[in-house]
Protein backbone atom coordinates (compact mmCIF):
# COMPACT_ATOMS: atom_id res chain seq x y z
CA UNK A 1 12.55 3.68 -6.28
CA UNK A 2 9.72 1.58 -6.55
CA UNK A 3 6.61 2.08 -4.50
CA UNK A 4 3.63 0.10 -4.49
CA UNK A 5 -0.27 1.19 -3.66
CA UNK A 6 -2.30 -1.72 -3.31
CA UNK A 7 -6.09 -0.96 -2.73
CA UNK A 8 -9.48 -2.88 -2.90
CA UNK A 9 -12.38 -2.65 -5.33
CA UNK A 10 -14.41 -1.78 -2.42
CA UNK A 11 -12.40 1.04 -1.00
CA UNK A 12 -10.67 2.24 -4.06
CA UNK A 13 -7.86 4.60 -4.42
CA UNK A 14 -8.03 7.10 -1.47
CA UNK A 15 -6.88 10.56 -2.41
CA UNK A 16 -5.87 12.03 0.73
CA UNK A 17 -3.57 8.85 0.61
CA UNK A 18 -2.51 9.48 -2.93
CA UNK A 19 -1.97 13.31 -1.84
CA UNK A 20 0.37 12.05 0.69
CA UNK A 21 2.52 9.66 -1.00
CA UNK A 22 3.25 12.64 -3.18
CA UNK A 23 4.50 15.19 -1.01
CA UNK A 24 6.14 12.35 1.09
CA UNK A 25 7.81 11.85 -2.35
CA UNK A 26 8.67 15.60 -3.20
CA UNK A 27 9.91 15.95 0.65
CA UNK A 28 12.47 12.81 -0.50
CA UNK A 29 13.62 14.01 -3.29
CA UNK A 30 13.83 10.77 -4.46
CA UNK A 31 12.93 9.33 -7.76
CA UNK A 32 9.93 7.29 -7.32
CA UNK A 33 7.75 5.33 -9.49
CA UNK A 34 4.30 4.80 -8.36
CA UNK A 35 2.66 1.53 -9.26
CA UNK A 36 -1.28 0.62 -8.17
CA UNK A 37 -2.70 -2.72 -7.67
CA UNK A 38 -6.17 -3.43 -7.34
CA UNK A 39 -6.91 -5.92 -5.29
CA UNK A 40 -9.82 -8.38 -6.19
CA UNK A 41 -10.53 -10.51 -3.48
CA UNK A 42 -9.00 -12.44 -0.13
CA UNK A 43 -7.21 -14.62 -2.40
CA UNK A 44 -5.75 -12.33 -4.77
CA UNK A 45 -5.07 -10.62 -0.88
CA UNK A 46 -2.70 -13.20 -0.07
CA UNK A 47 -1.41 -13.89 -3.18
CA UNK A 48 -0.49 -9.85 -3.57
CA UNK A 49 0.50 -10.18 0.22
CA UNK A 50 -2.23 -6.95 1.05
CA UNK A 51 -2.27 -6.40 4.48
CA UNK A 52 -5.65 -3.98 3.93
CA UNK A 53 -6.18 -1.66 1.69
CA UNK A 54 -4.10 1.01 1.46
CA UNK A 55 -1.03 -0.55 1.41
CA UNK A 56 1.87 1.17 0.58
CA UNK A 57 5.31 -0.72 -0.10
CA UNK A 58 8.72 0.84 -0.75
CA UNK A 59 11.02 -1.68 -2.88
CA UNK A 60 8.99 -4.50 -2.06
CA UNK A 61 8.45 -3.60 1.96
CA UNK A 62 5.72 -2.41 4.08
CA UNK A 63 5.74 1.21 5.37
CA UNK A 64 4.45 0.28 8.83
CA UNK A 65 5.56 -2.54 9.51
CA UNK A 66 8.97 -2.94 7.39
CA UNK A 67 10.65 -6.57 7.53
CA UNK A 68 7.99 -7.68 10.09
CA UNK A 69 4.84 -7.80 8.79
CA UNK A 70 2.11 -9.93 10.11
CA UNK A 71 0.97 -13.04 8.03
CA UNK A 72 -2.87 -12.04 8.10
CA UNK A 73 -3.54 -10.93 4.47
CA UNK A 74 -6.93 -9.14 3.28
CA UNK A 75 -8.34 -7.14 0.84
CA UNK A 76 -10.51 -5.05 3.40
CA UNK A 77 -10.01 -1.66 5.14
CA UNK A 78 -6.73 -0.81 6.47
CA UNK A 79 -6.24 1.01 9.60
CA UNK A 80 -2.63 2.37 10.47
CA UNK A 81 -1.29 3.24 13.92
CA UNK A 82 -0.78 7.09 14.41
C-alpha cells in the first residue's frame, strides 16, 4: 500500500501526525510504504492536488474526504473534522 504525506515548508512534517500514521499502520497490519512530499508553494499545491498540509492519501485518495474531495488546493494549514 501506498500512502502519501504531503506537507508545506511552512508547517513541516508534524510528528504527532507522523506518530499516528504509524500505529494506524501497525493497527492494519498492512504493508505500507510511506512517501513525503514537500510542498513548495500554491502552485506546486494544485499541481500535487494538496488540500492543506497534512495531507494524507491512501493509493492515490484522500483520508477525509475519499473520492470527493473539494477542488480548492493549498499549501497552507490543514484542519480536519473530528
Amino acid at each position: 500500500m501506498k500512502i502519501e504525506y504531503q506537507y508545506s515548508r511552512a508547517t513541516g512534517r508534524q510528528p504527532q501526525v507522523e506518530e499516528a500514521l504509524k500505529l494506524a499502520i501497525e493497527a492494519s497490519g498492512a504493508d505500507a510504504e510511506i512517501i513525503y512530499t514537500e510542498v513548495q508553494d500554491s502552485e506546486d499545491a494544485k499541481h500535487k492536488r494538496c488540500l492543506g498540509s497534512p495531507t494524507i492519501r491512501v493509493e492515490g485518495i484522500d483520508v477525509e474526504y475519499g473520492e470527493r474531495e473539494p477542488e480548492e488546493f493549498t499549501s497552507g494549514t490543514r484542519y480536519y473534522n473530528t
